[in-house]
Protein backbone atom coordinates (compact mmCIF):
# COMPACT_ATOMS: atom_id res chain seq x y z
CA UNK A 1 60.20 27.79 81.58
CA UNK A 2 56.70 25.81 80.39
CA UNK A 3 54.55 28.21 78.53
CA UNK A 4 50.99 27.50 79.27
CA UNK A 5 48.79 29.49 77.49
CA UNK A 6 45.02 30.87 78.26
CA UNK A 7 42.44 31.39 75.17
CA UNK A 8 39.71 32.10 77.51
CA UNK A 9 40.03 34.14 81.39
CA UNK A 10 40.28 31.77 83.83
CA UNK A 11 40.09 31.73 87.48
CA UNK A 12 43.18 33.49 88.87
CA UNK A 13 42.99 30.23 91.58
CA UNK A 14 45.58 28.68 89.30
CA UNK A 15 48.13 30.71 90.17
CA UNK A 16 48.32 28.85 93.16
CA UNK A 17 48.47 25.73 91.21
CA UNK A 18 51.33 26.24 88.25
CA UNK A 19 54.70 26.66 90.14
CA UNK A 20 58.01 29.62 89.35
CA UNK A 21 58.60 26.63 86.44
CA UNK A 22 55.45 27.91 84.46
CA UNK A 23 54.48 31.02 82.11
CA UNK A 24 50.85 31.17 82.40
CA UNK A 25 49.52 34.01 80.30
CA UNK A 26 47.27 35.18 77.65
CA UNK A 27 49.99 36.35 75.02
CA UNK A 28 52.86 33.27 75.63
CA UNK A 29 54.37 31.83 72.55
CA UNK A 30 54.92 28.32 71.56
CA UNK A 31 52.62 26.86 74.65
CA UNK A 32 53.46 23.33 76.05
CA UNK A 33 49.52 23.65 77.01
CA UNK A 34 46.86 25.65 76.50
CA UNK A 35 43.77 26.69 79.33
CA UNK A 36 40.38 27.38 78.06
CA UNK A 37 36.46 27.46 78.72
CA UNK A 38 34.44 28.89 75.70
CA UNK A 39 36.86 29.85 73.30
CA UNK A 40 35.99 28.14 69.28
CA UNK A 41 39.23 26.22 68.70
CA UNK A 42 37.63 24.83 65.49
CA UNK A 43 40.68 26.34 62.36
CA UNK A 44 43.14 27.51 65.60
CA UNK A 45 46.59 26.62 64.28
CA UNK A 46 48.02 24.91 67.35
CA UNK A 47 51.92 25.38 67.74
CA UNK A 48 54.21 22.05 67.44
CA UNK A 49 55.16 22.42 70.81
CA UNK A 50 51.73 22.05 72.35
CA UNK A 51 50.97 18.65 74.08
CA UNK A 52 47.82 19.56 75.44
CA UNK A 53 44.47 21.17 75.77
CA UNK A 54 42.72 21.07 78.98
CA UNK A 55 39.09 22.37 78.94
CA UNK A 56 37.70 24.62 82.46
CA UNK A 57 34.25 22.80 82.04
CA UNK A 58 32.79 19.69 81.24
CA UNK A 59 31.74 20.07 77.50
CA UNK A 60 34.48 20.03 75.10
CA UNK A 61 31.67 21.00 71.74
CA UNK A 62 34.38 24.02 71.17
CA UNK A 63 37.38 21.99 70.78
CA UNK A 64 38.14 19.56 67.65
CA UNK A 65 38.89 16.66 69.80
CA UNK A 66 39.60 14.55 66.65
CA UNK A 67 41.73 16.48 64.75
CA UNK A 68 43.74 17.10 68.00
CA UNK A 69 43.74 13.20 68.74
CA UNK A 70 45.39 12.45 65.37
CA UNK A 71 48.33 15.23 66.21
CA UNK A 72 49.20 13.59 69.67
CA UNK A 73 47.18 16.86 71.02
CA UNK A 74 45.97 15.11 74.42
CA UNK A 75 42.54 17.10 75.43
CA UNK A 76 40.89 17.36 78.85
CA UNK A 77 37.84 18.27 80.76
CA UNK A 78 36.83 18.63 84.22
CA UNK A 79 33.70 16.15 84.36
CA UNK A 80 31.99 17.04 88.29
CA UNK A 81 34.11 19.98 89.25
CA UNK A 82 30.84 22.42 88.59
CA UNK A 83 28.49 19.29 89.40
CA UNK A 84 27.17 21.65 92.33
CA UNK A 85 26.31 24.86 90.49
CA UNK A 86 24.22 23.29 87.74
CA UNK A 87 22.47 20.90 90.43
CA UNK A 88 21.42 23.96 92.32
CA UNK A 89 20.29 25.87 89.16
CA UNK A 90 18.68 22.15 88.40
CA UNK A 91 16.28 22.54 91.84
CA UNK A 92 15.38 26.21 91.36
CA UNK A 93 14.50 24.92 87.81
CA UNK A 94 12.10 22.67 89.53
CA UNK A 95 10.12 24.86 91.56
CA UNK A 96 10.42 27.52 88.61
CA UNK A 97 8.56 24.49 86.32
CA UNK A 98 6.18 24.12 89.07
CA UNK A 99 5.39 27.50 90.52
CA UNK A 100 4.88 30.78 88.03
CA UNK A 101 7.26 32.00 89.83
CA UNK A 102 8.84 33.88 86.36
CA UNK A 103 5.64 35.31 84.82
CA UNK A 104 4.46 36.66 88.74
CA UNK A 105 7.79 38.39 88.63
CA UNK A 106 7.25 40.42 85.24
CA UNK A 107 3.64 41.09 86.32
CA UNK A 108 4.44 42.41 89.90
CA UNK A 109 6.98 44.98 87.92
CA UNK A 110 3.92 46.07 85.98
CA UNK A 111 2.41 46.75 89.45
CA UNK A 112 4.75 49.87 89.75
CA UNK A 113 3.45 52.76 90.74
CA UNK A 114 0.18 52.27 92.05
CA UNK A 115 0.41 53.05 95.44
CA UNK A 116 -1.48 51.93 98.23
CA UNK A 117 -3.66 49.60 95.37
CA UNK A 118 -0.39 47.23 95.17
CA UNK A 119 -1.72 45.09 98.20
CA UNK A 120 -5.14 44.96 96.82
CA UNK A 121 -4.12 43.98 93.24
CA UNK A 122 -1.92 41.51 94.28
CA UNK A 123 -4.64 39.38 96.17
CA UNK A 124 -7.19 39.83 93.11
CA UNK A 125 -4.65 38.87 90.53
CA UNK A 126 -2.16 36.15 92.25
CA UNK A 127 -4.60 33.40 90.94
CA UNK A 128 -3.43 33.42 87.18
CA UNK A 129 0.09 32.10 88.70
CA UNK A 130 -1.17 29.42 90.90
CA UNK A 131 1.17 26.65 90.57
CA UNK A 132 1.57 22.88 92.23
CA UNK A 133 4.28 21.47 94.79
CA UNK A 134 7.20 19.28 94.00
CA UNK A 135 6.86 17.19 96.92
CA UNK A 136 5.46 13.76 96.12
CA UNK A 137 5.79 14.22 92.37
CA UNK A 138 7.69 11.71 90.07
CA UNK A 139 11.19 13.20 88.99
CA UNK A 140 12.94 11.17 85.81
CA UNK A 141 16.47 11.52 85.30
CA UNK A 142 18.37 10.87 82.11
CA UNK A 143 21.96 10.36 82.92
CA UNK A 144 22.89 9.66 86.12
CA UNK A 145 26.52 11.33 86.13
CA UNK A 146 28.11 13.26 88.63
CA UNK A 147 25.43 16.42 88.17
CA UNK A 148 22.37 13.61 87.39
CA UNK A 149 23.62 11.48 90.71
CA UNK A 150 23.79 15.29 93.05
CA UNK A 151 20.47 16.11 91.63
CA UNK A 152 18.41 12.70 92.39
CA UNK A 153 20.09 12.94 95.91
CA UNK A 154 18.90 16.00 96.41
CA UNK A 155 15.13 15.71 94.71
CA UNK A 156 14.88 12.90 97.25
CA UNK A 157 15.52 15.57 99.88
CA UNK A 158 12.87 17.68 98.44
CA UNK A 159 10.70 14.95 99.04
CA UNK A 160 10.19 13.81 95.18
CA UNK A 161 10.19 9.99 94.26
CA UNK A 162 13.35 9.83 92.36
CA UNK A 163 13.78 7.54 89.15
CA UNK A 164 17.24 7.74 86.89
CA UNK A 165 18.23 6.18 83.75
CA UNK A 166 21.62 5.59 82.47
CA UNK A 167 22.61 2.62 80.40
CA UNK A 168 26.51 3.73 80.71
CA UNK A 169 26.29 4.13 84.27
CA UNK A 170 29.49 3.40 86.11
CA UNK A 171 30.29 1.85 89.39
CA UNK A 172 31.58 4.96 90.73
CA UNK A 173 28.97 6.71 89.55
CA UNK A 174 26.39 3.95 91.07
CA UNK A 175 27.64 4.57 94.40
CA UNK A 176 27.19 8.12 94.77
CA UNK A 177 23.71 7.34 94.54
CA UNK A 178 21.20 6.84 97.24
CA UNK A 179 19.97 3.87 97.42
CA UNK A 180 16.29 5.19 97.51
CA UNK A 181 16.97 6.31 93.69
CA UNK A 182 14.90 4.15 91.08
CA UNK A 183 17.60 3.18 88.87
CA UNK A 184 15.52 1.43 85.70
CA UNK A 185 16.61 -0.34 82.54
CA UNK A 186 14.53 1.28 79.80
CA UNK A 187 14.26 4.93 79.08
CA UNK A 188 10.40 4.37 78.51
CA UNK A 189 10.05 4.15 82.22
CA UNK A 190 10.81 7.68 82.86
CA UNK A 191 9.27 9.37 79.75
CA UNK A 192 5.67 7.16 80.21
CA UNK A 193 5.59 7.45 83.99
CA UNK A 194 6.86 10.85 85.52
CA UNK A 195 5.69 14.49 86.09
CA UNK A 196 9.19 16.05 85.71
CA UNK A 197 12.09 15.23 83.79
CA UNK A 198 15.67 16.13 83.73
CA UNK A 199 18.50 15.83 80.92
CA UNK A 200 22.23 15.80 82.39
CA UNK A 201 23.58 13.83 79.40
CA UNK A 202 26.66 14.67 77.00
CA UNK A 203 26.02 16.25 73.09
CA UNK A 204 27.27 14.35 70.35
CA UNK A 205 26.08 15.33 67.19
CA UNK A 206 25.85 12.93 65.13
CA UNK A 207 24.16 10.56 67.48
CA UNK A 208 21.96 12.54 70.03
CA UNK A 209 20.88 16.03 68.27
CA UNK A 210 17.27 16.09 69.69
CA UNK A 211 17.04 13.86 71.48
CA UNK A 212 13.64 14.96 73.59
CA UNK A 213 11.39 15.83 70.00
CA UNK A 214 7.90 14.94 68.74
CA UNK A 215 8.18 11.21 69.15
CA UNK A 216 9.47 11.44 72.99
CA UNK A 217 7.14 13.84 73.83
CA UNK A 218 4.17 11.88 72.44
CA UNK A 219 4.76 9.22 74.99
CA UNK A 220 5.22 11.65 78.21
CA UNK A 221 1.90 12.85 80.27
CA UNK A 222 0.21 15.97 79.79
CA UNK A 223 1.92 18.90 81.57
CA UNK A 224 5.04 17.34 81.75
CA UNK A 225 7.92 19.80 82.93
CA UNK A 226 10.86 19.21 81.17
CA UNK A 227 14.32 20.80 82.57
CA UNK A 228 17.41 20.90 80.06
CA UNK A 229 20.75 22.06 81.76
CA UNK A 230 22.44 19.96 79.54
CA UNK A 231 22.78 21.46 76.05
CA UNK A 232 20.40 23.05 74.14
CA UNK A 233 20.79 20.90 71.39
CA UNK A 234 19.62 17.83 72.82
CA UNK A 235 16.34 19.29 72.55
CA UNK A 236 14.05 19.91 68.96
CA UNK A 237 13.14 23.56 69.90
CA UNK A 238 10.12 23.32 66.92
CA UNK A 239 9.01 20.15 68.37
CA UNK A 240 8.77 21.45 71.86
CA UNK A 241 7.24 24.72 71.45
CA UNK A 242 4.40 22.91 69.53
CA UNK A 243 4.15 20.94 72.91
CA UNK A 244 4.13 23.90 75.42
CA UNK A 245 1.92 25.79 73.11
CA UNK A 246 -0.91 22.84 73.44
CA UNK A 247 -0.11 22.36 77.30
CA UNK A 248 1.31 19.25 76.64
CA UNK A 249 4.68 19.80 77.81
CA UNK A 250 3.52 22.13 81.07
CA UNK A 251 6.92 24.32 81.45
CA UNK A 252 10.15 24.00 79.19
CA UNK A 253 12.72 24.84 81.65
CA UNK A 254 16.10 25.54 79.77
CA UNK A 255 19.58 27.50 80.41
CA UNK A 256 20.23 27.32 76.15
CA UNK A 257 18.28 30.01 74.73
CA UNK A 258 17.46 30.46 71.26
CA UNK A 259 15.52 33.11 69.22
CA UNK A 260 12.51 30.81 68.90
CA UNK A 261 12.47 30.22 72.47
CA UNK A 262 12.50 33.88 74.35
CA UNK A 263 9.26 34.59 75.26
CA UNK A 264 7.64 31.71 74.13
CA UNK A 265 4.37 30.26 76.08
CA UNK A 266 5.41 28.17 79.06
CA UNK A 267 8.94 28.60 78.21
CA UNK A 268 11.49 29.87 80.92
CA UNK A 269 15.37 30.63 79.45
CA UNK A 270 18.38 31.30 81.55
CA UNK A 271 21.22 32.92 79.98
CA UNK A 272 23.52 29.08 80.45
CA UNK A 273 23.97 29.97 84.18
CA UNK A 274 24.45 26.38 84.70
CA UNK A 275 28.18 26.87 86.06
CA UNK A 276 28.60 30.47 86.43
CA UNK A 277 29.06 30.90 89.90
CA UNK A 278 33.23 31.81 91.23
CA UNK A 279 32.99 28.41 93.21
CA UNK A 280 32.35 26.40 90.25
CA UNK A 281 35.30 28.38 88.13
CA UNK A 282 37.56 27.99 90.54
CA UNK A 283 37.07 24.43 90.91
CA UNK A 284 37.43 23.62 87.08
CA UNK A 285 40.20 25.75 86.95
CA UNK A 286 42.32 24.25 89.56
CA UNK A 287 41.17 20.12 88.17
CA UNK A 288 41.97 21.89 84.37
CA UNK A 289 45.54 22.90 85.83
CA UNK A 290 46.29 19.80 88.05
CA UNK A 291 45.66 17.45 84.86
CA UNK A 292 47.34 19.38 82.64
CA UNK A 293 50.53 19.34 85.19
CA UNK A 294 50.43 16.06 85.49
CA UNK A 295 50.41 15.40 81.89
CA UNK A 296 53.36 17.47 81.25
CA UNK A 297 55.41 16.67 84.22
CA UNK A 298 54.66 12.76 84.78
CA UNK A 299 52.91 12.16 81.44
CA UNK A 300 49.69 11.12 83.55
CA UNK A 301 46.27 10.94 81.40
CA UNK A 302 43.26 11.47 83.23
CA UNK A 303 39.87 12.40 82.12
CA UNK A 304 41.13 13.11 78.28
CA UNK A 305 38.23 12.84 76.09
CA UNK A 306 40.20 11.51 73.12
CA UNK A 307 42.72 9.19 74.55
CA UNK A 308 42.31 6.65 77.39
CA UNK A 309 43.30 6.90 81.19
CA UNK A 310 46.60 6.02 82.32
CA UNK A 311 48.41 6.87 84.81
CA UNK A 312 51.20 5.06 86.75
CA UNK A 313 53.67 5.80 90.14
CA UNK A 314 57.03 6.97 88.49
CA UNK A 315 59.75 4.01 89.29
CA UNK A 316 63.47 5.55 87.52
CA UNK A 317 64.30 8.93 85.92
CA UNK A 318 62.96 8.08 82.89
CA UNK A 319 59.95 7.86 81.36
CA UNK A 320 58.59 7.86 77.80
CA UNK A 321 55.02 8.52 76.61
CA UNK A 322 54.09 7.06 73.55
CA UNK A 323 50.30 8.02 71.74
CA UNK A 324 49.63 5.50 69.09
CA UNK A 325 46.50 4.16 66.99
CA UNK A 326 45.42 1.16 68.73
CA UNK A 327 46.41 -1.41 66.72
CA UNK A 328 47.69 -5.25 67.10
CA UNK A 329 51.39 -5.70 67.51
CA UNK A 330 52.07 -2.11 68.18
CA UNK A 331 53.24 -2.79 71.97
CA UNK A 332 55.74 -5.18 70.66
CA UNK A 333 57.21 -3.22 67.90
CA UNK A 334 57.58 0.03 70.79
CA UNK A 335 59.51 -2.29 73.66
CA UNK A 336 61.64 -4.08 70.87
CA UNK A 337 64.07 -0.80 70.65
CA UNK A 338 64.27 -0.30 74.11
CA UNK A 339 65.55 -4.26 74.20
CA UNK A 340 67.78 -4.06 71.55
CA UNK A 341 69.88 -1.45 73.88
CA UNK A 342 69.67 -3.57 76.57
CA UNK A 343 67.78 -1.07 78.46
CA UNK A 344 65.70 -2.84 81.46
CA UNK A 345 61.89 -1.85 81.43
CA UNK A 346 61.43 -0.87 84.81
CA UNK A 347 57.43 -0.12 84.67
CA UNK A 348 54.80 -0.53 82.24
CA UNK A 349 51.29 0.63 81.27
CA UNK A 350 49.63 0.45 77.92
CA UNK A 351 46.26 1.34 77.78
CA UNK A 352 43.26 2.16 74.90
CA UNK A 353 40.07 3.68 73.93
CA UNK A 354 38.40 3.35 70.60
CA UNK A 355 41.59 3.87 67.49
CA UNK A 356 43.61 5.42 69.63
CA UNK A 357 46.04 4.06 72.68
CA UNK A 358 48.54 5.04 75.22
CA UNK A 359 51.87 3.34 76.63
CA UNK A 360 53.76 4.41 79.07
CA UNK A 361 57.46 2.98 80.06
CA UNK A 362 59.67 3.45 82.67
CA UNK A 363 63.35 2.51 81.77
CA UNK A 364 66.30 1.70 84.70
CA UNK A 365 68.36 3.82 81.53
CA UNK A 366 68.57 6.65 79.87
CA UNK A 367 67.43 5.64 75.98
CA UNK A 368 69.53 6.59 73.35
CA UNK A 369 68.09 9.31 70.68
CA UNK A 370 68.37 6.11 68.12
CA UNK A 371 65.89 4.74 70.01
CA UNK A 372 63.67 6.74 70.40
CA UNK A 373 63.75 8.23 66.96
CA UNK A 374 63.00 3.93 65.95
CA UNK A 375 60.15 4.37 67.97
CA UNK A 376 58.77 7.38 66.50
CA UNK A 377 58.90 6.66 63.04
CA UNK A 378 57.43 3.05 63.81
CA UNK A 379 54.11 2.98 61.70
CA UNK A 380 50.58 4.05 63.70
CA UNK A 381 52.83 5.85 66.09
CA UNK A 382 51.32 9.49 66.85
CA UNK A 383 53.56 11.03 69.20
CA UNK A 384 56.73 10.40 71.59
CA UNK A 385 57.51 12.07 74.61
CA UNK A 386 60.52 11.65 76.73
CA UNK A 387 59.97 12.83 80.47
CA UNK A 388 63.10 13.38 82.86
């Protein structure tokens, strides 16, 4: 019996997924793999036996991906599987930027009461929320992943003129894109030029930590809306309530509240909505389970966020999974045991990302525990896993 164990609840949909093999619970000991969405893994003591982490969601700011990379701790994400959810929440964030829709709401509720005067008050004081359309406005996108590529599709069905920027953007990502999207080089282009603008790209801290601030907003035209669904901290809240208090920045539309934010003028919060709907759970529960499965079973690495992808069709009975520091000569010094038994390598696949690498072998034998324990204490070598 594999032990997989859950830090956070997560969609019962994955019951579905494990198989009579697996103990999926909230109180298992010694996990092969843990389940999570929100939970602070930051000082967890993870057990020896656990291989890996996979993450229900697409940000993995809860989980010390490289501590866990250095103890052969494989982690995963679900990048797209809640793509949907926060693109919706994205368009009512437009028209909520655009229309007063949020202040009308309060004041109607202050309406309560007065009788038969409701209809009359309504017409004398609906002017104060008087907003503009979306249609025909310029919409900038920064990051054009799988939420940044549903929402210029869709602004362009909302009748917008579409422009995305993404200097990492990939050729899958590229084609999920409609061709009447203005993909442009510089990030100037968006921030100089349109009348909305959406973030949809990942937090690191030590590189991106506000990322829209003073400098950024300078360059952007008055009563720019500005929508962040992304993380809160890619925004300088001081720097951006100084711009919605002058009516610079128009409406700061944003699903990360903070103190200094609630009830600030031209500043609408959501409570991080972004994915909280049961379709989106379910679908980055059952992508969370499916990769970690394959991981465990087949030793298949796919959308990790601290070791590379690779995966490869299983050709014999016998498989071993080897996590090492990407270093020169390492591949040699693995396959040289497996020779010395005269052991035929039936499949290979070594791949890498950044320090750290992955090989996979297939072998037409079963390797002897010598072997394999030469392998393991080989220098730079992380982890060893044999798979039967």
């Amino acid at each position: 019996m594999k032990n997989i164990l859950t830090l956070n609840s997560i969609s019962p949909v994955i019951n579905d997924i494990f198989d009579s093999t697996y103990n999926v619970s909230s109180d298992v000991q010694s996990p092969v793999g843990i389940m999570l969405r929100s939970f602070k893994m930051q000082g967890y003591a993870l057990d020896k036996e656990t291989v890996a982490i996979a993450r229900a969601g697409a940000g993995v700011n809860n989980i010390p991906i490289e501590d866990y990379a250095k103890e052969g701790v494989v982690v995963f994400n679900t990048p797209g599987a809640n793509a949907n959810a926060v693109k919706e929440l994205v368009i009512a964030s437009l028209l909520l930027g655009s229309r007063k829709i949020a202040e009308s709401m309060k004041w109607v509720e202050t309406l309560k009461g007065q009788g038969e005067e409701v209809a009359k008050l309504v017409e004398k004081g609906k002017s104060q929320f008087v907003g503009g359309e979306i249609q025909g406005k310029k919409l900038g996108i920064i990051g054009l992943g799988a939420i940044g590529a549903q929402v210029a599709n869709a602004a362009l069905g909302l009748g917008m003129e579409v422009y995305g920027y993404d200097p990492f953007l990939s050729v899958n990502a590229a084609l999920k894109l409609s061709r009447h999207v203005n993909v442009v080089k510089e990030l100037d282009d968006i921030i100089k030029n349109c009348d909305y603008i959406t973030i949809h790209i990942p937090y690191i801290a030590n590189q991106n930590k506000g990322f829209i601030n003073a400098g950024l907003i300078r360059k952007m035209k008055d009563g720019v809306v500005i929508i962040n669904c992304a993380r809160g901290e890619l925004v300088d809240n001081a720097d951006m309530l100084k711009a919605t208090e002058s009516g610079k920045v128009g409406r700061y539309v944003v699903d990360f509240p903070a103190d200094e934010l609630i009830g600030a003028k031209n500043v609408v919060c959501f409570p991080h909505l972004g994915a909280s709907t049961p379709e989106a759970e379910d679908n980055c529960a059952v992508m969370a389970a499916k990769q970690l499965i394959d991981y465990i079973e087949n030793g298949n690495i796919v959308n990790s966020v601290n070791y590379p992808t690779c995966t490869m069709p299983k050709t014999t009975a016998n498989r071993i999974v080897i996590l090492h520091k990407n270093v020169a000569n390492i591949l040699a010094q693995i396959t040289s045991p497996v020779g010395n038994e005269q052991i035929n390598i039936a499949n290979l696949s070594n791949q890498s990302k950044g320090d750290y690498a992955v090989t996979m072998i297939d072998t037409d034998g079963n390797l002897p525990e010598t072997a394999i324990s030469h392998i393991s204490n080989l220098e730079n070598i992380i982890r060893v896993r044999v798979i039967k």
